[in-house]
C-alpha atoms as a PDB file:
ATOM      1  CA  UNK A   1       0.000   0.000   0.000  1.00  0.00           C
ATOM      2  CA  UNK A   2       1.226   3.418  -1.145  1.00  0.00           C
ATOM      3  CA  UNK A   3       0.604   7.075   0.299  1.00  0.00           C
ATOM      4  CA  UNK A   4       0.705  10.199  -2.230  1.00  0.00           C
ATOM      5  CA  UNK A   5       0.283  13.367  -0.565  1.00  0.00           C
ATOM      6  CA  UNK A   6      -0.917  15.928  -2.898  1.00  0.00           C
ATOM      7  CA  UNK A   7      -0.180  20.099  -1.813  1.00  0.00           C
ATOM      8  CA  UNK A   8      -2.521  22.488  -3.275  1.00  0.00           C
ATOM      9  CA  UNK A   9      -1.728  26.005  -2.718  1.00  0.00           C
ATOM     10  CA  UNK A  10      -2.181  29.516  -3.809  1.00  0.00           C
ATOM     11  CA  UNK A  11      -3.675  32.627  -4.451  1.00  0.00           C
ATOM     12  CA  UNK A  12      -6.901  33.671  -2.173  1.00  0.00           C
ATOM     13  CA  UNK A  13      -9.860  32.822  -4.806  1.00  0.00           C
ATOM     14  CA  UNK A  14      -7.355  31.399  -6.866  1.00  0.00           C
ATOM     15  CA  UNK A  15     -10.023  27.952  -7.339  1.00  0.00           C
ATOM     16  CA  UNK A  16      -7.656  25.904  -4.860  1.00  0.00           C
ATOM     17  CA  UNK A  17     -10.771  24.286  -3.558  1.00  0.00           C
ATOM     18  CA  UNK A  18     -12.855  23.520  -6.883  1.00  0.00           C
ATOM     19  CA  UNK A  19      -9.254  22.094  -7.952  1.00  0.00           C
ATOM     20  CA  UNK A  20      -9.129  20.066  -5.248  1.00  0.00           C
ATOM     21  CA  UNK A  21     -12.894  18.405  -5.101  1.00  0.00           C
ATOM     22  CA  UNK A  22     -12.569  17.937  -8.818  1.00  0.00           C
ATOM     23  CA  UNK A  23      -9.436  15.938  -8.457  1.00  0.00           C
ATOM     24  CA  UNK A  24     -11.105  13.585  -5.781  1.00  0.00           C
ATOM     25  CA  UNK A  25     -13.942  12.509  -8.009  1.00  0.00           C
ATOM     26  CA  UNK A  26     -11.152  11.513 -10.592  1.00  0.00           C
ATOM     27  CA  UNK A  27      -8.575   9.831  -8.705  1.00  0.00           C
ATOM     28  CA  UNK A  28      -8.917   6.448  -6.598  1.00  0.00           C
ATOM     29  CA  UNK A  29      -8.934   6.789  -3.087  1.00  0.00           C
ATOM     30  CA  UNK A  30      -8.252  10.206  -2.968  1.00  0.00           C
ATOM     31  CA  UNK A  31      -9.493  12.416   0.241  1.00  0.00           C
ATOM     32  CA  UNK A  32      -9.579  15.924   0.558  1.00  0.00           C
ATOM     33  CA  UNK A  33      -8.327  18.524   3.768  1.00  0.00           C
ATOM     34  CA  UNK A  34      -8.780  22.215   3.298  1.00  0.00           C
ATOM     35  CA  UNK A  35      -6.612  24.250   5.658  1.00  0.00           C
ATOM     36  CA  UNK A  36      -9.650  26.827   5.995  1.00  0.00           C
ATOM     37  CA  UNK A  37     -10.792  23.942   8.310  1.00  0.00           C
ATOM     38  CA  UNK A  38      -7.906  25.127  10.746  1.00  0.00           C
ATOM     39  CA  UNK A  39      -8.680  28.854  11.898  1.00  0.00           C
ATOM     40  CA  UNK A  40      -8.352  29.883  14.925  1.00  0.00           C
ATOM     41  CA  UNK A  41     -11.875  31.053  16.478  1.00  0.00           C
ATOM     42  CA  UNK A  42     -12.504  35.014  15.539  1.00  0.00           C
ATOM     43  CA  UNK A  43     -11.754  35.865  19.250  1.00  0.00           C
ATOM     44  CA  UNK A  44      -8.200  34.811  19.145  1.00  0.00           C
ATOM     45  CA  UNK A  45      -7.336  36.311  15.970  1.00  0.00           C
ATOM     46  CA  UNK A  46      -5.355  39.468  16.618  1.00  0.00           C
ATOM     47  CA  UNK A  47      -6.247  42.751  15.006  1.00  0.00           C
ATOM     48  CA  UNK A  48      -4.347  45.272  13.768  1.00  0.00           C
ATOM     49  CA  UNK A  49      -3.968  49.385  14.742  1.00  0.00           C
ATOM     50  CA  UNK A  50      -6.601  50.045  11.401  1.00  0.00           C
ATOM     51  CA  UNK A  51      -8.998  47.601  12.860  1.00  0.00           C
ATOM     52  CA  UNK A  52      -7.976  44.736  10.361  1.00  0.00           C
ATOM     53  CA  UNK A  53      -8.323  40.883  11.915  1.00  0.00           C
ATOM     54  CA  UNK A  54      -4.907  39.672  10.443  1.00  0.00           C
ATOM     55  CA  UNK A  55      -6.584  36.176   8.504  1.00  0.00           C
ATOM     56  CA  UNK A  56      -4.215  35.996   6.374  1.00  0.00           C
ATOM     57  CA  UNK A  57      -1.087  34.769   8.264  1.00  0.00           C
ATOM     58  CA  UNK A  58       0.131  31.485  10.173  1.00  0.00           C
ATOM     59  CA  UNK A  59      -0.566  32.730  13.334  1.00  0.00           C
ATOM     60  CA  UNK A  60      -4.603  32.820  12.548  1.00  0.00           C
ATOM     61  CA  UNK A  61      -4.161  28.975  11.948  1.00  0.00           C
ATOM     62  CA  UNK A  62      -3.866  25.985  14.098  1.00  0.00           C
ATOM     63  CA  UNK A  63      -1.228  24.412  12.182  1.00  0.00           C
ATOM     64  CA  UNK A  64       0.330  21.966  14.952  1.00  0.00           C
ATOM     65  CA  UNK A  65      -3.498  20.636  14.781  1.00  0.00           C
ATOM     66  CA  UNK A  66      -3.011  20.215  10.708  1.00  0.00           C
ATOM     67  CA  UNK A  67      -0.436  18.871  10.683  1.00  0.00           C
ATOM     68  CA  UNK A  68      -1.560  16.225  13.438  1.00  0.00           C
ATOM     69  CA  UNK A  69      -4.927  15.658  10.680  1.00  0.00           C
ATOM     70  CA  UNK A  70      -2.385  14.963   7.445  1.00  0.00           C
ATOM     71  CA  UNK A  71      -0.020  12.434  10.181  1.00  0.00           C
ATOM     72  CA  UNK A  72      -3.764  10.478  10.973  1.00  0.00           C
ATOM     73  CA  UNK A  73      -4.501  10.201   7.578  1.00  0.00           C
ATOM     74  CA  UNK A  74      -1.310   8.845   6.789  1.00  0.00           C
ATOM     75  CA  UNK A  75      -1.827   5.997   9.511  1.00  0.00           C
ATOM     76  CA  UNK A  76      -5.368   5.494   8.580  1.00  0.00           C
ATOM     77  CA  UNK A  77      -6.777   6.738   5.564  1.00  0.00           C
ATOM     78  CA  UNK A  78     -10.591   7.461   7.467  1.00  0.00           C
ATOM     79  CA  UNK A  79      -9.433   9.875  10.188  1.00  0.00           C
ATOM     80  CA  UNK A  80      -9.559  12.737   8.105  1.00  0.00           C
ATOM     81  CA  UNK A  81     -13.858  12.070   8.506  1.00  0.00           C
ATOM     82  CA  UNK A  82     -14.066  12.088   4.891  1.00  0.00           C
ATOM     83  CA  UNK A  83     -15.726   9.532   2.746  1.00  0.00           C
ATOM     84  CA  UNK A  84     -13.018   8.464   0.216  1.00  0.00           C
ATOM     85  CA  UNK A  85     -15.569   8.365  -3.860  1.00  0.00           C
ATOM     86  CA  UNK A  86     -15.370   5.742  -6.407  1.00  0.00           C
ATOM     87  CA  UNK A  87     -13.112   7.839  -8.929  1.00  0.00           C
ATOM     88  CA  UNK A  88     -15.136   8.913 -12.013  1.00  0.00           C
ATOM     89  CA  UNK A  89     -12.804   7.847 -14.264  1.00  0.00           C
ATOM     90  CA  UNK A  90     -12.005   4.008 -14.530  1.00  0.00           C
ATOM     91  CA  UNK A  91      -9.230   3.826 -17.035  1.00  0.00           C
ATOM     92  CA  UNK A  92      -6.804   1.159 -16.669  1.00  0.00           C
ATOM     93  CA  UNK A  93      -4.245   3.804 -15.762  1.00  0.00           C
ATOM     94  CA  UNK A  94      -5.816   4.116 -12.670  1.00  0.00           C
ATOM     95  CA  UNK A  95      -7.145   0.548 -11.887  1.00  0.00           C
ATOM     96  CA  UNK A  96      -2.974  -0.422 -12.023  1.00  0.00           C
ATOM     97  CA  UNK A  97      -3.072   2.525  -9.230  1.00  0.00           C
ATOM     98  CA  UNK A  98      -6.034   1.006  -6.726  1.00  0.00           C
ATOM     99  CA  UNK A  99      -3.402  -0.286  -4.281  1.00  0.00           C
ATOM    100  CA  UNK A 100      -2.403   3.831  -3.212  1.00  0.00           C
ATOM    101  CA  UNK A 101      -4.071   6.312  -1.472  1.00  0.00           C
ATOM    102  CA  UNK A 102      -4.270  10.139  -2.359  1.00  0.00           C
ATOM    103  CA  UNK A 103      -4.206  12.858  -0.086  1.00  0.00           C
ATOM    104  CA  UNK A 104      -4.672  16.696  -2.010  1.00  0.00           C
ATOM    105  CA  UNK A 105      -4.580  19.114   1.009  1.00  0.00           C
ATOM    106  CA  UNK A 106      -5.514  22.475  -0.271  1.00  0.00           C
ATOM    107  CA  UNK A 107      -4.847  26.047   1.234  1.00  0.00           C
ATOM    108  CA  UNK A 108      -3.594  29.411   1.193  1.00  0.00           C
ATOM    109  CA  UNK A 109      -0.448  29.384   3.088  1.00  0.00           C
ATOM    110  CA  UNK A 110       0.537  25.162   2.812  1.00  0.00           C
ATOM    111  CA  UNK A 111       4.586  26.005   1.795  1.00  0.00           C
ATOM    112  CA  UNK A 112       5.521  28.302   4.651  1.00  0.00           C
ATOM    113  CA  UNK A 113       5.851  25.718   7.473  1.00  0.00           C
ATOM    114  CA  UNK A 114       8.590  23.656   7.554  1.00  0.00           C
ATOM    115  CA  UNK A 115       6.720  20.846   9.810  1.00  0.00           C
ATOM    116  CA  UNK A 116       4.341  20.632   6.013  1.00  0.00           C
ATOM    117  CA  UNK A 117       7.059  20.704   3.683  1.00  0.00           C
ATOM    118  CA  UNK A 118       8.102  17.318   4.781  1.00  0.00           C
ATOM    119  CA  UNK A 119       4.847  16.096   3.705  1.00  0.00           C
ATOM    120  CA  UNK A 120       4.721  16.927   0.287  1.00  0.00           C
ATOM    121  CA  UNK A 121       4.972  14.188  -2.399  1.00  0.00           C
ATOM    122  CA  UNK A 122       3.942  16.499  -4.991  1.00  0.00           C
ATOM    123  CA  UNK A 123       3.029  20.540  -4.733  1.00  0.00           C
ATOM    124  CA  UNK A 124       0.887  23.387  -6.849  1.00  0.00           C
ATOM    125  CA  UNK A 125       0.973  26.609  -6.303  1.00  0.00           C
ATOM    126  CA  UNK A 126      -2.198  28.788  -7.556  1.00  0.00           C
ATOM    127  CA  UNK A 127      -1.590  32.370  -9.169  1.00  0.00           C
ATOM    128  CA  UNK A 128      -3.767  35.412  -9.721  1.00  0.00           C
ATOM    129  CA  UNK A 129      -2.705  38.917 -10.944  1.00  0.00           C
ATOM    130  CA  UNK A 130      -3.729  41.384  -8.736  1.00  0.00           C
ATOM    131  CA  UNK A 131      -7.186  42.561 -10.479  1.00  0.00           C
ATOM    132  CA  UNK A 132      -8.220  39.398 -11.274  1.00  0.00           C
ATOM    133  CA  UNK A 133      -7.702  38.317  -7.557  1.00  0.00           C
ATOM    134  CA  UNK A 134      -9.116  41.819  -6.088  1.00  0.00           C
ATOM    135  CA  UNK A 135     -12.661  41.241  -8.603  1.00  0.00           C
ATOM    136  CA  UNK A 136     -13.067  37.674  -7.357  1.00  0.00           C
ATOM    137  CA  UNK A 137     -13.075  38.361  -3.728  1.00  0.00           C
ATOM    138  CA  UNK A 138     -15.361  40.880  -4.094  1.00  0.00           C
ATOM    139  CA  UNK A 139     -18.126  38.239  -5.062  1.00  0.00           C
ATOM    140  CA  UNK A 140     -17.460  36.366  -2.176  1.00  0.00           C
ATOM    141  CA  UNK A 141     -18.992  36.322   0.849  1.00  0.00           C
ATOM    142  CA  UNK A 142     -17.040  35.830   4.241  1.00  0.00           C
ATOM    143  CA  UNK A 143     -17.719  35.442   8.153  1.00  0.00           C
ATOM    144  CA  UNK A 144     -16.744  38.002   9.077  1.00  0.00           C
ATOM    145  CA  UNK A 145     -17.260  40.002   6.004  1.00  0.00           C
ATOM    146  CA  UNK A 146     -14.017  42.293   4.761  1.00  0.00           C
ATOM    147  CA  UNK A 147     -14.026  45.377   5.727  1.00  0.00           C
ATOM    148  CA  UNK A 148     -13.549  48.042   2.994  1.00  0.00           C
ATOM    149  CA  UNK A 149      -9.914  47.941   2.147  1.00  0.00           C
ATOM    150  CA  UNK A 150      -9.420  44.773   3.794  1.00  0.00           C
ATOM    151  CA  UNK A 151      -7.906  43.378   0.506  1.00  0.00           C
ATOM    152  CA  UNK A 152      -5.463  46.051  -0.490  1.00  0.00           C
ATOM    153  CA  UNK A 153      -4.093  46.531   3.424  1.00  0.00           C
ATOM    154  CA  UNK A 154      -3.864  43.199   4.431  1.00  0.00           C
ATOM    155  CA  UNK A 155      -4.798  40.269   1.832  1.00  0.00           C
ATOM    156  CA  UNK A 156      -2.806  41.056  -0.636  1.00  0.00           C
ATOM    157  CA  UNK A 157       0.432  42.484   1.046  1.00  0.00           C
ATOM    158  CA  UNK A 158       0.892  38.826   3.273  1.00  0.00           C
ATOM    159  CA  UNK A 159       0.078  37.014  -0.096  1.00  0.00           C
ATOM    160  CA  UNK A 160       3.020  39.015  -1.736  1.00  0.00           C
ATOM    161  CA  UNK A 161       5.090  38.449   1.605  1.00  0.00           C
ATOM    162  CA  UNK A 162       4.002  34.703   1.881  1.00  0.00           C
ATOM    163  CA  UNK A 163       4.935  34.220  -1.497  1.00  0.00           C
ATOM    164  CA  UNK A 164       8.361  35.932  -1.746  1.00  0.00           C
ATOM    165  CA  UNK A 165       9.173  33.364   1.419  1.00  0.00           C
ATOM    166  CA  UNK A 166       7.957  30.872  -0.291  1.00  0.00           C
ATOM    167  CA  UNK A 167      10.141  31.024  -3.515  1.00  0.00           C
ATOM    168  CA  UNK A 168      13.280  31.518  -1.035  1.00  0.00           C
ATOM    169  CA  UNK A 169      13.040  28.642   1.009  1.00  0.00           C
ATOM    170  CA  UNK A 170      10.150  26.237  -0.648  1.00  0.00           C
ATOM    171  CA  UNK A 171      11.361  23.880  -4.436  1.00  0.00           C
ATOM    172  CA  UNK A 172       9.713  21.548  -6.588  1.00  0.00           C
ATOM    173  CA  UNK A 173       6.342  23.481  -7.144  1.00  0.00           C
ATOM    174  CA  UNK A 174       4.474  23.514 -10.391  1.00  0.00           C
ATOM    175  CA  UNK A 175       2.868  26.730 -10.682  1.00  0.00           C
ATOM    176  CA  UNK A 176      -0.679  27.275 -12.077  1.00  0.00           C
ATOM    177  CA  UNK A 177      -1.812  30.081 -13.962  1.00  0.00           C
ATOM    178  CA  UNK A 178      -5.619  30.434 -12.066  1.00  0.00           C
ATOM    179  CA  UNK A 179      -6.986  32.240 -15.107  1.00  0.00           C
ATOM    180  CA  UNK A 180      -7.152  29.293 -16.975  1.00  0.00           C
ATOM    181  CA  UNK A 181     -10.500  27.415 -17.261  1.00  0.00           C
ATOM    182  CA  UNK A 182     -10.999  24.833 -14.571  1.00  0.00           C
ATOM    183  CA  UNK A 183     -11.152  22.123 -17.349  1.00  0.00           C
ATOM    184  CA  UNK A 184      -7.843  23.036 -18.217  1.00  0.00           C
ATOM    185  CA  UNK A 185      -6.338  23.403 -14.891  1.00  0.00           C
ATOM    186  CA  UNK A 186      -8.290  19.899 -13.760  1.00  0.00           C
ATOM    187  CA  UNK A 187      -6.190  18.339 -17.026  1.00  0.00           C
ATOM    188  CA  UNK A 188      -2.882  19.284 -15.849  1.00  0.00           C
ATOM    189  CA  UNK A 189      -2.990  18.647 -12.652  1.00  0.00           C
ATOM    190  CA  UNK A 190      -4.480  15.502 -13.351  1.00  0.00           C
ATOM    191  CA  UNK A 191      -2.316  14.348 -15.943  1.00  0.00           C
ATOM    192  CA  UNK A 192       0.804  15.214 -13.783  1.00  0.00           C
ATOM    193  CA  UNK A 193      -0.763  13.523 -10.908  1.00  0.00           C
ATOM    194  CA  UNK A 194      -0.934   9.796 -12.964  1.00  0.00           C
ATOM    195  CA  UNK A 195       2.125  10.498 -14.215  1.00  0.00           C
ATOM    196  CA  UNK A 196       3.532  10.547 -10.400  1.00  0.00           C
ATOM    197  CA  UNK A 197       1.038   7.435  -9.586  1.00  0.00           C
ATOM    198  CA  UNK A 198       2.799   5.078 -12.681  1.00  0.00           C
ATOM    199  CA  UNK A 199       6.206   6.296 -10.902  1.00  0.00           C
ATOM    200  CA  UNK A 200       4.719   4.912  -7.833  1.00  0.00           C
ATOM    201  CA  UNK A 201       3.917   1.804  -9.311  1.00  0.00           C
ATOM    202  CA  UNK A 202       6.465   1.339 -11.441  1.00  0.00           C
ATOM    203  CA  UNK A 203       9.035   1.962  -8.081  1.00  0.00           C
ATOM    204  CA  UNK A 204       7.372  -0.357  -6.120  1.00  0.00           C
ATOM    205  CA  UNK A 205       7.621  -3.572  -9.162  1.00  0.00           C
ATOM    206  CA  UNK A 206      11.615  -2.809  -8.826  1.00  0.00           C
ATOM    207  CA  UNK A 207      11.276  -2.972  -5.514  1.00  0.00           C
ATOM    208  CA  UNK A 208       9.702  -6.482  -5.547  1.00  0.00           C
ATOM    209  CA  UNK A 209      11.636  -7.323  -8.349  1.00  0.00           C
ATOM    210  CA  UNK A 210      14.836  -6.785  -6.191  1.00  0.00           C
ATOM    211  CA  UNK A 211      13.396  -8.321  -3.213  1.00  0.00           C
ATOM    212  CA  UNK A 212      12.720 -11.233  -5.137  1.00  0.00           C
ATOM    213  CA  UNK A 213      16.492 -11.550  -6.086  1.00  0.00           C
ATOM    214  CA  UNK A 214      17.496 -11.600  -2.555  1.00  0.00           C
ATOM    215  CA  UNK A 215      15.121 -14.168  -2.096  1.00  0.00           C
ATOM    216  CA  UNK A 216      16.113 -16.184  -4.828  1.00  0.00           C
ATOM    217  CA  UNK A 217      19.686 -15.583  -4.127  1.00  0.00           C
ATOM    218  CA  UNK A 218      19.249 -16.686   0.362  1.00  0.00           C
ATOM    219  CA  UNK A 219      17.496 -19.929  -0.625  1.00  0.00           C
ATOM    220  CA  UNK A 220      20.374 -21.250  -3.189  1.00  0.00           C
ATOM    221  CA  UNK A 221      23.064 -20.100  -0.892  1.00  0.00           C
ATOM    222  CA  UNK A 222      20.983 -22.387   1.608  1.00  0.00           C
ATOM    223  CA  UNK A 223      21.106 -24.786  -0.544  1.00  0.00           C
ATOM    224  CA  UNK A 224      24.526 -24.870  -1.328  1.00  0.00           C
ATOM    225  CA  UNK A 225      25.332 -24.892   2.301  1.00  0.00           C
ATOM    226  CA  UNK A 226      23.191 -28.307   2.876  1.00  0.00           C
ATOM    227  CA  UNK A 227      25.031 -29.951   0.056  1.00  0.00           C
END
């Protein structure tokens, strides 16, 4: 039995989420954790001196407790509380793939932990120019609701700062451009994603392959030794 753990990051609005449920109806035994699931209670979120709650940074997040949710799933794939689908698509790419199990976490700020990065098997990070981002949130509706100039003093500066840390420190991520259709975002991701699954696969018949060898090879030596 093999693990993949997926990271889906990004952009605010950037369609992390969409991404990510799309992907589980695809993929065999694939769950799904958002990292919206892990804020801190409104009360313990600090504001700032303009009256801002300050959302958008680690500190608003109980990351020890995510963390602790990805480790569970690891050791049993039904901690995470969510009902792994029969994939949607049943082509014998996948069925050669039933024996592994496929974590996509998705979230804002997923590369900027170092206890997360040690997770990742495979990670995507979301992008947005700054209009495109700013005339998305507006249509959305949040609890509590952003205060005017919420985006431009606080969203978008710690997505800029987030980001910049991210490229310094964080490697291996494939970025996404999030004005793309969703069909053609779900196709790359996807497509990458049974690329890294026939790795997987094709890893673990060496594996056996090898093992096999040793096996071979300890039973003649046995042999030999009897003789």
């Amino acid at each position: 039995m093999k693990i993949l753990v997926i990271a889906l990051g990004g952009v605010t609005n950037g369609g992390k989420t969409t991404l990510a449920e799309k992907l589980k109806k695809l993929l065999p035994n694939c769950d799904t954790i958002s990292q919206d699931d892990f804020f801190k209670p409104e009360s313990e979120v600090e504001t700032d001196e303009r009256g801002f709650k300050l959302y958008d940074v680690l500190d608003a997040l109980n990351m020890d407790e995510m963390v602790k949710s990805i480790h569970n799933w690891m050791k049993s794939h039904t901690s995470s509380g969510v009902v792994t689908e029969k994939p949607m698509d049943t082509s014998n790419s996948l069925k050669m793939t039933e024996d592994v199990y496929i974590l996509i976490v998705e979230g804002f700020l997923l590369y900027n932990y170092e206890p997360l990065n040690e997770l990742w098997n495979r990670r995507y990070f979301l992008t947005l120019p700054y209009e495109e981002c700013k005339r998305r949130r507006s249509t959305r509706v949040y609890q509590p609701a952003d205060t005017p100039g919420y985006f431009d003093g606080h969203v978008w500066p710690m997505y800029l700062k987030y980001k910049n840390e991210m490229e310094e420190s964080a490697t291996n991520i494939v970025y996404l451009d999030g004005t793309k259709s969703q069909e053609e975002l779900l196709s790359c991701v996807y497509n990458d994603i049974i690329q890294e699954l026939k790795k997987l696969r094709e890893g673990s018949k060496l594996f056996y392959w090898k093992l096999n060898l040793l096996i071979e090879f300890q039973v003649n030596r046995s042999l030999l030794l009897c003789m």
